[in-house]
N, C-alpha and C. Protein backbone atom coordinates (compact mmCIF):
# COMPACT_ATOMS: atom_id res chain seq x y z
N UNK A 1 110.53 40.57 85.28
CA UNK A 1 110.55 41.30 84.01
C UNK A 1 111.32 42.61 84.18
N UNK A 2 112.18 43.24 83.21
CA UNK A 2 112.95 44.33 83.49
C UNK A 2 112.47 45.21 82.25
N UNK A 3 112.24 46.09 82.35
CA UNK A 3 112.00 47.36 81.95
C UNK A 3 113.27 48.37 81.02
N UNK A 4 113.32 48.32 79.82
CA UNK A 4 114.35 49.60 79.76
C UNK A 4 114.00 50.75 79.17
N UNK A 5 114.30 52.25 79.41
CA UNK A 5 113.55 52.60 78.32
C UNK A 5 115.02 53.98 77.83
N UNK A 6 114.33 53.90 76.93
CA UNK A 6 115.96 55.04 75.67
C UNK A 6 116.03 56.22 76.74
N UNK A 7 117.60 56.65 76.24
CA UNK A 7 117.43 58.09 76.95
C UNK A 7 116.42 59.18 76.39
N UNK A 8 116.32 59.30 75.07
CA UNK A 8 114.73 60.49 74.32
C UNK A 8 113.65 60.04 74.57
N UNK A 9 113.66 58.92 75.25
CA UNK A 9 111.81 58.36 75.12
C UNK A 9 111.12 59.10 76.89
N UNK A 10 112.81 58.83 77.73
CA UNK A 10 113.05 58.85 79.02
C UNK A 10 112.58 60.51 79.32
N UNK A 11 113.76 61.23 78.83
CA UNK A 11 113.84 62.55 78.85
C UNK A 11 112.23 63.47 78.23
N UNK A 12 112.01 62.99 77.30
CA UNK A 12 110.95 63.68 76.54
C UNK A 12 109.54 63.75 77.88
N UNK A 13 109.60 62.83 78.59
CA UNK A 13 108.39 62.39 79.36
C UNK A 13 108.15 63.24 80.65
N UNK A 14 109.93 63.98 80.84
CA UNK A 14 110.24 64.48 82.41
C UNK A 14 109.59 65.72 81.75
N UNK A 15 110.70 66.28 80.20
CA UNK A 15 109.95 67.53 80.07
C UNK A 15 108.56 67.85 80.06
N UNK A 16 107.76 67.67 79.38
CA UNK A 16 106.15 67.41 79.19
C UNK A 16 105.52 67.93 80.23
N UNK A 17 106.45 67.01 81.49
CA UNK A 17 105.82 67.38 82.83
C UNK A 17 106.24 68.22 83.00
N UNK A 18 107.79 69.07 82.71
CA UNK A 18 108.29 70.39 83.44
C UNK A 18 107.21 71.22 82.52
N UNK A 19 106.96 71.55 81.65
CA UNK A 19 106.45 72.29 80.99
C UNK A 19 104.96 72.69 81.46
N UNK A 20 103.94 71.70 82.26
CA UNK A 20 102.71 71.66 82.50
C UNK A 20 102.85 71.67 83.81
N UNK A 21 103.60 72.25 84.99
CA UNK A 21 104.09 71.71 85.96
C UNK A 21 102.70 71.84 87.02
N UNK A 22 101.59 72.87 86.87
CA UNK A 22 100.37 73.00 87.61
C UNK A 22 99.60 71.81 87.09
N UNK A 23 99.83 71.03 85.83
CA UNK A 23 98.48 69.88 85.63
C UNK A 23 98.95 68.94 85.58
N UNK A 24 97.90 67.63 85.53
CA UNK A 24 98.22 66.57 85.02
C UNK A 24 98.70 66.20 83.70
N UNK A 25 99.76 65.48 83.29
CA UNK A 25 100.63 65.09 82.12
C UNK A 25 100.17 63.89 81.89
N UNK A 26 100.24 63.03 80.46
CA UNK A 26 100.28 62.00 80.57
C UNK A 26 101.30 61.45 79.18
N UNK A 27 101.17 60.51 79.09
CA UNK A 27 102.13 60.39 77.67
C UNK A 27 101.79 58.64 77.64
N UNK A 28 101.96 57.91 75.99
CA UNK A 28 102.30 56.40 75.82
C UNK A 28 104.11 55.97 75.79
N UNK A 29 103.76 55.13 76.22
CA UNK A 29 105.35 54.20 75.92
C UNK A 29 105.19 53.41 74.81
N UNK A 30 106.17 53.17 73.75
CA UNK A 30 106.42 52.67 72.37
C UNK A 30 107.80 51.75 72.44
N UNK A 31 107.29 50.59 72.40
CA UNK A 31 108.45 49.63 72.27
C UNK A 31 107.91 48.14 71.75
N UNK A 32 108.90 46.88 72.57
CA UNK A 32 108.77 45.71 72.10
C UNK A 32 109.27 44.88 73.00
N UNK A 33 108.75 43.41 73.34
CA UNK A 33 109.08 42.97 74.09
C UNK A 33 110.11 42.08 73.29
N UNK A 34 111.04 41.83 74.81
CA UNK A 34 112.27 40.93 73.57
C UNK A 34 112.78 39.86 74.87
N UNK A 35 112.33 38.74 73.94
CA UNK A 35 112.12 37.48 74.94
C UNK A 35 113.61 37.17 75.51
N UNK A 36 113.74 36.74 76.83
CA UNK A 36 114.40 36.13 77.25
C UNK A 36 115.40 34.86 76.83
N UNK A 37 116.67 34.69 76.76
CA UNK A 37 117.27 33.37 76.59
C UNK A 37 116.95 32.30 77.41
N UNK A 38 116.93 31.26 77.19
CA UNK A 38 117.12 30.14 78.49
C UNK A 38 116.22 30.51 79.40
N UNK A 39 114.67 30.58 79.44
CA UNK A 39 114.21 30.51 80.09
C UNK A 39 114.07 31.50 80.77
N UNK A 40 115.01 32.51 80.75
CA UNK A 40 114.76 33.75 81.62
C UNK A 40 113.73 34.38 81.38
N UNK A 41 113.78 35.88 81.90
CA UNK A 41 112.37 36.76 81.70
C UNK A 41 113.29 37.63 80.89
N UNK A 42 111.66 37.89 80.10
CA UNK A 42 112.26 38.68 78.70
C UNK A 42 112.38 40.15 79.26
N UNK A 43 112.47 41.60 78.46
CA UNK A 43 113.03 42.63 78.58
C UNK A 43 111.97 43.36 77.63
N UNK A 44 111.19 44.58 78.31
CA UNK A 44 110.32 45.40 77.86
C UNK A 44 111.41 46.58 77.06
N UNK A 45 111.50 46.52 76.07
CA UNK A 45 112.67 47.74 75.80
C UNK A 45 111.59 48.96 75.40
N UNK A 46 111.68 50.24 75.65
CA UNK A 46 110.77 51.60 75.98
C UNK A 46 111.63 52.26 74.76
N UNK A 47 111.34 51.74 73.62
CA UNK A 47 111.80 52.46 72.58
C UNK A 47 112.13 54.22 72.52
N UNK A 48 110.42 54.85 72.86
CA UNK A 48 110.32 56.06 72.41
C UNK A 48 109.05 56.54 73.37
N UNK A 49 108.35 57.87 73.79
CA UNK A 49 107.68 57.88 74.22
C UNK A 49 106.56 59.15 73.07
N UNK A 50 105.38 59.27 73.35
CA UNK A 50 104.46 60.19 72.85
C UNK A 50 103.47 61.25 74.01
N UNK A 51 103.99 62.34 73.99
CA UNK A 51 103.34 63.16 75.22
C UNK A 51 101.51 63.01 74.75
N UNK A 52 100.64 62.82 75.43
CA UNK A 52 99.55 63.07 75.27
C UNK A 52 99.02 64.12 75.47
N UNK A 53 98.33 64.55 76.73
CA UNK A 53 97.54 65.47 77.30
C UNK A 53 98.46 66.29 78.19
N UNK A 54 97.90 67.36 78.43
CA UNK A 54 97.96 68.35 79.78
C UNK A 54 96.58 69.31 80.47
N UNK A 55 96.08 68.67 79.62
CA UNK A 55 94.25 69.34 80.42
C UNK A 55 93.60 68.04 80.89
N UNK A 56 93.08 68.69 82.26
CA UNK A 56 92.03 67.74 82.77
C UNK A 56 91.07 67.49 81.72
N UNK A 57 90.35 68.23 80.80
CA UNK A 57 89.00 68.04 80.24
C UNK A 57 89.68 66.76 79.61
N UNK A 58 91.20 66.59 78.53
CA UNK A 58 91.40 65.62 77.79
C UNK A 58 91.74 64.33 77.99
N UNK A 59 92.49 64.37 78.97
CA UNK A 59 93.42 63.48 79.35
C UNK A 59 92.04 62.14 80.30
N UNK A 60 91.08 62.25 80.84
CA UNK A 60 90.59 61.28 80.47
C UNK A 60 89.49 61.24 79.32
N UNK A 61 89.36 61.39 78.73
CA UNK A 61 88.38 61.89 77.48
C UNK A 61 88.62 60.87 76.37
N UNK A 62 87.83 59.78 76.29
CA UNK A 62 88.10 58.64 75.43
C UNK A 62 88.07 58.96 74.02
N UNK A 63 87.00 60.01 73.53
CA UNK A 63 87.62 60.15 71.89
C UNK A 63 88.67 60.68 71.33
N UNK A 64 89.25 62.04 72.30
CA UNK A 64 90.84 61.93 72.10
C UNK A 64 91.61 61.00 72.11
N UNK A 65 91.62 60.41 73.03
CA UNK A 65 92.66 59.43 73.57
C UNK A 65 92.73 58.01 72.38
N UNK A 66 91.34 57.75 71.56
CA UNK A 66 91.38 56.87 70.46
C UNK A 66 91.66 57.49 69.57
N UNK A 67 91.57 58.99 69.20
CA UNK A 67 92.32 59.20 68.05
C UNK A 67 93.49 59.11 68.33
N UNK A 68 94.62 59.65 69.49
CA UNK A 68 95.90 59.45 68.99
C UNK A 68 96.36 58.23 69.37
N UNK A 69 95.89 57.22 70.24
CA UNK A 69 96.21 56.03 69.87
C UNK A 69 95.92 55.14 68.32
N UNK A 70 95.42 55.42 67.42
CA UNK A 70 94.93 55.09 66.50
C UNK A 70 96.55 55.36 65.44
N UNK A 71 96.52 57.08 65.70
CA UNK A 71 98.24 57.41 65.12
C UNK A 71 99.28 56.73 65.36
N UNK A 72 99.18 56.70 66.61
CA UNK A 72 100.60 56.08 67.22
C UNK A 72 100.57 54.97 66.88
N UNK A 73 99.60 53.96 66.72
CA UNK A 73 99.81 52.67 66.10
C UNK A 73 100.08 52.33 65.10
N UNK A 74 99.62 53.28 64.15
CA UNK A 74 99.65 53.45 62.60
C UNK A 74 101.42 53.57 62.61
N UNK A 75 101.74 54.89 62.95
CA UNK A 75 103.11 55.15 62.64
C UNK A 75 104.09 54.16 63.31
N UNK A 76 103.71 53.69 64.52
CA UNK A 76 105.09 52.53 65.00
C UNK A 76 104.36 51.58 64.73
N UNK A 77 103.45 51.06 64.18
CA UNK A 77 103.78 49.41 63.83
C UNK A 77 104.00 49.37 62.55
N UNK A 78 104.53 50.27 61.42
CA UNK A 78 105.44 50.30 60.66
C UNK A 78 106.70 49.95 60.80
N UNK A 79 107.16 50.61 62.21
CA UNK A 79 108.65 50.09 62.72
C UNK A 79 108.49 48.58 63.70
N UNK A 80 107.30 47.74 63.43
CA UNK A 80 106.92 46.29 64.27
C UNK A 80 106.91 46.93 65.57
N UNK A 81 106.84 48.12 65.99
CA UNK A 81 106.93 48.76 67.32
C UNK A 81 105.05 49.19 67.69
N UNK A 82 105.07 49.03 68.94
CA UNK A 82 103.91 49.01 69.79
C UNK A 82 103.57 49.85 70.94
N UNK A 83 102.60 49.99 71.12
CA UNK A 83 102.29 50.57 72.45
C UNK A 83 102.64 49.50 74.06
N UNK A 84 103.39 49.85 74.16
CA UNK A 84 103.69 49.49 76.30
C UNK A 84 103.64 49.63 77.32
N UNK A 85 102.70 50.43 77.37
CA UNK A 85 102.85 51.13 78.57
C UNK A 85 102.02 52.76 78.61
N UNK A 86 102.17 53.34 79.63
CA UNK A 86 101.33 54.51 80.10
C UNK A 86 102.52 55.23 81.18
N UNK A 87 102.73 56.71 80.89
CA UNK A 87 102.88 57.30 81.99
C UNK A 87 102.02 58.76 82.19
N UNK A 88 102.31 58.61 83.66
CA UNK A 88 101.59 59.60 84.41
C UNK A 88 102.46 60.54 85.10
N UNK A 89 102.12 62.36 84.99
CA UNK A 89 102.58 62.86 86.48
C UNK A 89 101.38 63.66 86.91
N UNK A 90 101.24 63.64 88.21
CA UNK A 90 100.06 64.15 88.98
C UNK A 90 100.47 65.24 88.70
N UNK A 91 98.99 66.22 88.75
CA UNK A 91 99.17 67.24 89.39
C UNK A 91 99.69 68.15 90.17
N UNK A 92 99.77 67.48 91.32
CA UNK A 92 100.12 68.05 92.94
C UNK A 92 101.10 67.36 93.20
N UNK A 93 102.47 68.31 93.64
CA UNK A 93 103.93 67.81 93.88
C UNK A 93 103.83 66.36 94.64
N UNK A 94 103.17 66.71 95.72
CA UNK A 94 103.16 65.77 96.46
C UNK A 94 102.29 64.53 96.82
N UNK A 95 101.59 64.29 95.20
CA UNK A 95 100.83 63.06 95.34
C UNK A 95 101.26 61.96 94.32
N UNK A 96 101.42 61.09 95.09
CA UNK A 96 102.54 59.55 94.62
C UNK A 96 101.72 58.55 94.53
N UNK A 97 100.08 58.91 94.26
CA UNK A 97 99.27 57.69 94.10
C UNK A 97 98.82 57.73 92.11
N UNK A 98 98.51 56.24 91.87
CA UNK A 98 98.08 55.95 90.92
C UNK A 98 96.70 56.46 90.41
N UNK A 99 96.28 57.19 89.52
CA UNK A 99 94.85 57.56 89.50
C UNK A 99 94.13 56.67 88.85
N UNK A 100 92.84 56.53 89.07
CA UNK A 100 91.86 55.57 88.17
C UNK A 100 92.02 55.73 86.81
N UNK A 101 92.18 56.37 86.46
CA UNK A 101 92.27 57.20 84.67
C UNK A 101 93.90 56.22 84.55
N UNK A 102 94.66 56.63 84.89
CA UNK A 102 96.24 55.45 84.58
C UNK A 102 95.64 54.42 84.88
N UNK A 103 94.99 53.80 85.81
CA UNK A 103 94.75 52.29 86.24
C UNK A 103 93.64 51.83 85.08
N UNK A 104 93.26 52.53 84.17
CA UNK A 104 92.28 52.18 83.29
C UNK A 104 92.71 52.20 82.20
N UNK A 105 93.45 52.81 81.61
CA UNK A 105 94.08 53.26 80.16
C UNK A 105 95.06 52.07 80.72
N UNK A 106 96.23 52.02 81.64
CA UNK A 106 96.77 51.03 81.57
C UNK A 106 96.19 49.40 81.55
N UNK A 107 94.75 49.77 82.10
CA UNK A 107 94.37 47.99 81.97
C UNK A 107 94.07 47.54 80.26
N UNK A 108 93.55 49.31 79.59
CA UNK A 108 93.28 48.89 78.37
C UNK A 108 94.52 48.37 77.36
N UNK A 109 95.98 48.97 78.14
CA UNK A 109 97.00 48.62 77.30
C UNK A 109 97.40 46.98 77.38
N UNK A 110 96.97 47.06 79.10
CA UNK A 110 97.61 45.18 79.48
C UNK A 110 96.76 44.55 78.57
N UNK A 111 95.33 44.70 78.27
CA UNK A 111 94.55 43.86 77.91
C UNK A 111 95.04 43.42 75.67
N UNK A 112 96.26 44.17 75.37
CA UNK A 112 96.76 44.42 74.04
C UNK A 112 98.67 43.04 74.31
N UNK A 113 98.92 43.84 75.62
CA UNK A 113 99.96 44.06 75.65
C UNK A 113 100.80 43.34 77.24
N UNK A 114 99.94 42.29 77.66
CA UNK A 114 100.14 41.28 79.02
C UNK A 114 101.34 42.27 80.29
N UNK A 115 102.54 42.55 79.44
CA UNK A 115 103.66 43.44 80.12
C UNK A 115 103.80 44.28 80.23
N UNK A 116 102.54 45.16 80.43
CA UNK A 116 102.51 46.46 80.07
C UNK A 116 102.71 47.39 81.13
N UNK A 117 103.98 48.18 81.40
CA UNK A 117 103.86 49.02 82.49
C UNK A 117 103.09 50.35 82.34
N UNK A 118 103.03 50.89 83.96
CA UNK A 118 102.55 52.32 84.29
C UNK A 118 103.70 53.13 84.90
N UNK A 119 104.08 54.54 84.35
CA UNK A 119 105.20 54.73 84.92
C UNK A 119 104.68 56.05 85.55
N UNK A 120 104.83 56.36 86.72
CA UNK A 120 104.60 57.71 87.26
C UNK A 120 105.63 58.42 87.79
N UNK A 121 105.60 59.74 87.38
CA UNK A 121 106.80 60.55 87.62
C UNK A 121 106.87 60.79 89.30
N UNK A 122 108.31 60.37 90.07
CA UNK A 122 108.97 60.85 91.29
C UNK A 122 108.87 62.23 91.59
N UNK A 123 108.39 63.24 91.71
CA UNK A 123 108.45 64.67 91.73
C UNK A 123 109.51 64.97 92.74
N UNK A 124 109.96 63.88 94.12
CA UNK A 124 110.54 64.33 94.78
C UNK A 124 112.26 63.76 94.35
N UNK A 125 112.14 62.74 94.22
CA UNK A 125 113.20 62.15 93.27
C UNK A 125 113.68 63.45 92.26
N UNK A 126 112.58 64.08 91.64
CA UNK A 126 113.30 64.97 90.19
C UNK A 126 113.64 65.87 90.60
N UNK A 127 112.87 66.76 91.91
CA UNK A 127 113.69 67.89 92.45
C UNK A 127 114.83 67.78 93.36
N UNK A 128 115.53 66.61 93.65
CA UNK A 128 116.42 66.19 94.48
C UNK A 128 118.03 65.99 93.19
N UNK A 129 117.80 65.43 92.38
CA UNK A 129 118.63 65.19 91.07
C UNK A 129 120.00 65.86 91.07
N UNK A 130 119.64 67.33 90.78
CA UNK A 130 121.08 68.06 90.67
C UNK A 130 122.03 67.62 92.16
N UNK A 131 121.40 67.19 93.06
CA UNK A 131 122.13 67.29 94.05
C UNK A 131 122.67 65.82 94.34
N UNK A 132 121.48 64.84 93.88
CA UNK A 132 121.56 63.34 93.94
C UNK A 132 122.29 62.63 93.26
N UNK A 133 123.09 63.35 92.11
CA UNK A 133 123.58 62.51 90.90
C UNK A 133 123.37 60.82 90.98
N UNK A 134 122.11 60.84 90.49
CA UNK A 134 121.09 59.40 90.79
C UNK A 134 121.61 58.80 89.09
N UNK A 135 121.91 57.84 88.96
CA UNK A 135 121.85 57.24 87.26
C UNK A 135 120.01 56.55 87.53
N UNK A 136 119.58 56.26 88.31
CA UNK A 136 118.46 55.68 87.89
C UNK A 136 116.80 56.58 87.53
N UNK A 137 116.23 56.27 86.95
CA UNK A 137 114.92 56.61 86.56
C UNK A 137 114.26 57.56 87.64
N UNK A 138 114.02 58.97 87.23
CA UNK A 138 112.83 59.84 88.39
C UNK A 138 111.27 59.30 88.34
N UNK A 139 111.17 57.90 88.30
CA UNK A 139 109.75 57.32 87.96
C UNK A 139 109.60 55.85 88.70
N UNK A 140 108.36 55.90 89.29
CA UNK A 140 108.13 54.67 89.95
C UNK A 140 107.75 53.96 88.50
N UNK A 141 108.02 52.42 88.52
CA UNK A 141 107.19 51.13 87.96
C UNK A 141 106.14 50.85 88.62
N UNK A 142 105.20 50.77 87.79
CA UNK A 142 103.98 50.17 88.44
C UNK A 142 103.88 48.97 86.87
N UNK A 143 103.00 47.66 87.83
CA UNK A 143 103.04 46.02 86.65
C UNK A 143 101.81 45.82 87.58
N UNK A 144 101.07 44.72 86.32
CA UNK A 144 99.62 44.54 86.95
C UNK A 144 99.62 43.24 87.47
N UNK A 145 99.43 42.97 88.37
CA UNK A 145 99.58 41.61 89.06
C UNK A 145 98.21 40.38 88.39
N UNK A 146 98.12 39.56 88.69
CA UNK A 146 96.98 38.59 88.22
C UNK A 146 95.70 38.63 88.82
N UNK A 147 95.81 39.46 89.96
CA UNK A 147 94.63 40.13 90.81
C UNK A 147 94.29 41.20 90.45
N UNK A 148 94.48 41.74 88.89
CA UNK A 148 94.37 42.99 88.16
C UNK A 148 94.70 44.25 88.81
N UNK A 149 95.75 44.26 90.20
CA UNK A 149 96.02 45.57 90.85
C UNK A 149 97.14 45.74 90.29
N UNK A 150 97.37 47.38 90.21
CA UNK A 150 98.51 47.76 89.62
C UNK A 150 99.45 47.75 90.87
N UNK A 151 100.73 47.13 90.85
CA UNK A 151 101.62 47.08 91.95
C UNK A 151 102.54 47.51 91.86
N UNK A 152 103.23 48.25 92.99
CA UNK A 152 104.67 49.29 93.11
C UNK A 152 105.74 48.24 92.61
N UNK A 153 106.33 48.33 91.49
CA UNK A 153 107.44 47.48 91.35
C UNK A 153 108.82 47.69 92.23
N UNK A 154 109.65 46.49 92.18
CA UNK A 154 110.60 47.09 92.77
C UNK A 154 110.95 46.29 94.30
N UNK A 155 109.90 46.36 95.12
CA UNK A 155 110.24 46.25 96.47
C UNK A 155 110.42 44.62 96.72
N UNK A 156 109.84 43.82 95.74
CA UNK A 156 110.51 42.51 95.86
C UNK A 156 111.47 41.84 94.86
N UNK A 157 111.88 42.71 93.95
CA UNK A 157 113.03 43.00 93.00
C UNK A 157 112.27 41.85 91.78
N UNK A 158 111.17 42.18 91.80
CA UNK A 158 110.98 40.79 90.62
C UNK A 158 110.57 42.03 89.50
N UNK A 159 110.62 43.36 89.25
CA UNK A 159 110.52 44.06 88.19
C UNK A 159 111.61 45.24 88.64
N UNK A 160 111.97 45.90 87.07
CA UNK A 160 112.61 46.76 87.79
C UNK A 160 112.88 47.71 86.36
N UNK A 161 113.38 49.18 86.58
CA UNK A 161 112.93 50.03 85.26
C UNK A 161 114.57 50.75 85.40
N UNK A 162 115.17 50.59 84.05
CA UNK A 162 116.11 50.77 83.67
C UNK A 162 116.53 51.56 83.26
N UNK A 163 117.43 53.01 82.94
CA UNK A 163 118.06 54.07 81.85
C UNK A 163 118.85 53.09 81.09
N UNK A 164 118.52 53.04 80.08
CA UNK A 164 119.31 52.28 78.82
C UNK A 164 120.64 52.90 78.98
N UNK A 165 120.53 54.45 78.66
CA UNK A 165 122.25 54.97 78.46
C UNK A 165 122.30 55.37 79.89
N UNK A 166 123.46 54.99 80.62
CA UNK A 166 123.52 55.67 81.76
C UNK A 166 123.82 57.33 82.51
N UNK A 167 123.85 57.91 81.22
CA UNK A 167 124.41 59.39 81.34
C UNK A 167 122.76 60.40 80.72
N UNK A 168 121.56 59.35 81.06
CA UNK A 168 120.40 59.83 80.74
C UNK A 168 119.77 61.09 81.92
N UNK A 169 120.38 60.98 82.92
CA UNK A 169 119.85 61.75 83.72
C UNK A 169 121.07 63.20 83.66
N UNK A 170 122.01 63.38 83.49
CA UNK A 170 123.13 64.24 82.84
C UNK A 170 122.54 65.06 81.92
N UNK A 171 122.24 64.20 80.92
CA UNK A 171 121.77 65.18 79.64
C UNK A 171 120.31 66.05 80.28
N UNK A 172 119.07 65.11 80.91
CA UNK A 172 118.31 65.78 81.17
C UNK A 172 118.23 66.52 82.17
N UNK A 173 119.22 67.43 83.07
CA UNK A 173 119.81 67.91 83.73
C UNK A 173 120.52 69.20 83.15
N UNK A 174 120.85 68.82 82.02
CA UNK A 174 121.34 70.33 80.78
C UNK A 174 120.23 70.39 80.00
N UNK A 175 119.14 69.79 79.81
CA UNK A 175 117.75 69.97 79.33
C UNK A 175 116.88 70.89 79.64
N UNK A 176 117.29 70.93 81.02
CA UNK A 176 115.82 71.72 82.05
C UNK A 176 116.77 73.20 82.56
N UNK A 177 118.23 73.03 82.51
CA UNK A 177 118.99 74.47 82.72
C UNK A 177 118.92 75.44 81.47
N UNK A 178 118.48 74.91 80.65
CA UNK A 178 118.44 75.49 79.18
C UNK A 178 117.28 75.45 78.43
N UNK A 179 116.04 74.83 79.49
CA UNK A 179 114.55 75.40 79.22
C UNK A 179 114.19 74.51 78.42
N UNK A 180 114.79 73.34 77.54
CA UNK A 180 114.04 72.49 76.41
C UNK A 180 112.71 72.39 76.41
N UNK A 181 112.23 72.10 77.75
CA UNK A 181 111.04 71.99 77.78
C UNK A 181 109.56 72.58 77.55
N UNK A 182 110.22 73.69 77.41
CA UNK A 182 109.76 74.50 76.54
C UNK A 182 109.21 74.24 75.11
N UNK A 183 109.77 73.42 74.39
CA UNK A 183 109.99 72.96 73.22
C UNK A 183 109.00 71.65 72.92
N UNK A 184 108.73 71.25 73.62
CA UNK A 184 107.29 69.65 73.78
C UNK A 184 106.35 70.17 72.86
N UNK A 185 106.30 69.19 72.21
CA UNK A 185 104.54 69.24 71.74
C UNK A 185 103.90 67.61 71.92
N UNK A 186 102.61 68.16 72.48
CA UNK A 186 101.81 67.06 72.75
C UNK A 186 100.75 67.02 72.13
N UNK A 187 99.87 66.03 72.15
CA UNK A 187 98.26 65.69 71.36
C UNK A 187 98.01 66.81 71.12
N UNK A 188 97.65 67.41 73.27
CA UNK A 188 96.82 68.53 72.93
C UNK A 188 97.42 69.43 72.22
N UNK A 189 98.60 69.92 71.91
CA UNK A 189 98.40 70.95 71.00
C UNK A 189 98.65 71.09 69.40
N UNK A 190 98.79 69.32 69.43
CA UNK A 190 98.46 68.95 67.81
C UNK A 190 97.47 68.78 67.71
N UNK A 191 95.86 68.51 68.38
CA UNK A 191 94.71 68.99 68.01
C UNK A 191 94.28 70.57 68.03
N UNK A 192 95.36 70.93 68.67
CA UNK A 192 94.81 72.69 68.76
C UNK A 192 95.42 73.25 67.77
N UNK A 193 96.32 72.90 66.91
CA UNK A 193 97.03 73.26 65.60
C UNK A 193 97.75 72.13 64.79
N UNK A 194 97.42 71.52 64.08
CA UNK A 194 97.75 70.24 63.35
C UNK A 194 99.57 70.54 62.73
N UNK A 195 99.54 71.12 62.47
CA UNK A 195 101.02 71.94 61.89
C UNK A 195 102.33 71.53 62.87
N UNK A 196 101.49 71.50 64.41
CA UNK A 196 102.60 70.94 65.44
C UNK A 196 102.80 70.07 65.55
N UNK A 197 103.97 69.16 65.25
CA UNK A 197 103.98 67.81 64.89
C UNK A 197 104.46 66.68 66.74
N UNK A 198 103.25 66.04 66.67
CA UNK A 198 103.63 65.34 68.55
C UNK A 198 104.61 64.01 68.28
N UNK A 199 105.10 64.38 67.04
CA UNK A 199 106.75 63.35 67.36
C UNK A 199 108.11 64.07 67.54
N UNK A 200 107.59 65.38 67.64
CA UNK A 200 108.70 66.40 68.25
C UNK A 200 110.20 65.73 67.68
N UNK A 201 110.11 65.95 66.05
CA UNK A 201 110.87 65.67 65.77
C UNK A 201 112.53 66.41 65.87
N UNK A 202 112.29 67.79 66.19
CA UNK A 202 113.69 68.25 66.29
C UNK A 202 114.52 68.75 67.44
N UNK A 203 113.69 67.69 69.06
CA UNK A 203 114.02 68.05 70.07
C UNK A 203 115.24 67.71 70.25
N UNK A 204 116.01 66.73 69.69
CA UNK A 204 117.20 66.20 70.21
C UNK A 204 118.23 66.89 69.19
N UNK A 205 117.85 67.18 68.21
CA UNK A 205 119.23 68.36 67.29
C UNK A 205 119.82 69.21 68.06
């Protein structure tokens, strides 16, 4: 199964995290699966993404987390678009493990959504970038195997996570020199002021 996801759905997810860079981040993935020709394996396309949390108290906290999943469904399955997925960035630069809270919210998505990835942000990958001129994703794949473990995609090439536009890591590279990230709004602070709208509609103008 291959993975793609937009360059704004991509970008929006790194900022979130630059912006909260002491906590945990989390955000949904919004897309559609689009079946395969001939038998092949179909293609998760990562339409758009929605920042969630940046406080420990929320981010596992199930009555938040059903209200804005409740939104997000409302507003994209107007566009036949869905929830896909979960991403995560830790806390702490240097921790590259999956937490129970992603391994749970993501089982609740597989259990909607069979293809549902977990994407966790590379921290070392993202601070390497300016120097790496990498075209691929600062984010591991994680896919749930049939033994319900979430597994590192990738290392036996049977999944794999894509930049739709290839000049996605470019732009978000003049994103973070010019502070955008600054500019995020997430759940939490559309429950802390409703007025802030978490489809951050005028980040890309």
């Amino acid at each position: 199964m291959r993975y793609e996801i937009s360059q704004n759905a991509y970008i929006k997810l790194v900022l979130h995290a630059l912006k909260h860079k002491t906590s945990a981040v989390n955000a949904l993935l919004v897309g559609r699966l689009v079946p395969g020709a001939h038998g092949e394996d179909g293609l998760v396309d990562v339409v758009d993404s929605v920042p969630l949390f940046h406080s420990v108290l929320q981010i596992g906290l199930l009555p938040c987390l059903e209200i804005a999943l409740l939104q997000i469904e409302e507003h994209y399955g107007d566009q036949g678009l869905s929830i896909v997925g979960y991403f995560n960035a830790n806390e702490r630069f240097d921790d590259d493990e999956l937490s129970n809270v992603a391994k749970n919210i993501g089982d609740h998505i597989y259990r909607y959504f069979p293809q549902a990835a977990i994407l966790l942000l590379d921290n070392k990958k993202l601070e390497a970038l300016p120097k790496a001129k990498d075209r691929s994703p600062v984010m591991q794949l994680y896919t749930r195997e049939a033994s319900r473990n979430w597994k590192l995609a990738g290392s036996d090439g049977s999944s794999r996570l894509l930049a739709k536009e290839p000049t996605a890591n470019v732009l978000l590279l003049d994103f973070i020199s010019s502070k955008k990230w600054s500019e995020i709004v997430d759940f939490d602070d559309h429950l802390d002021d409703i007025s802030r709208d978490w489809l951050n509609p005028g980040l890309f103008k």
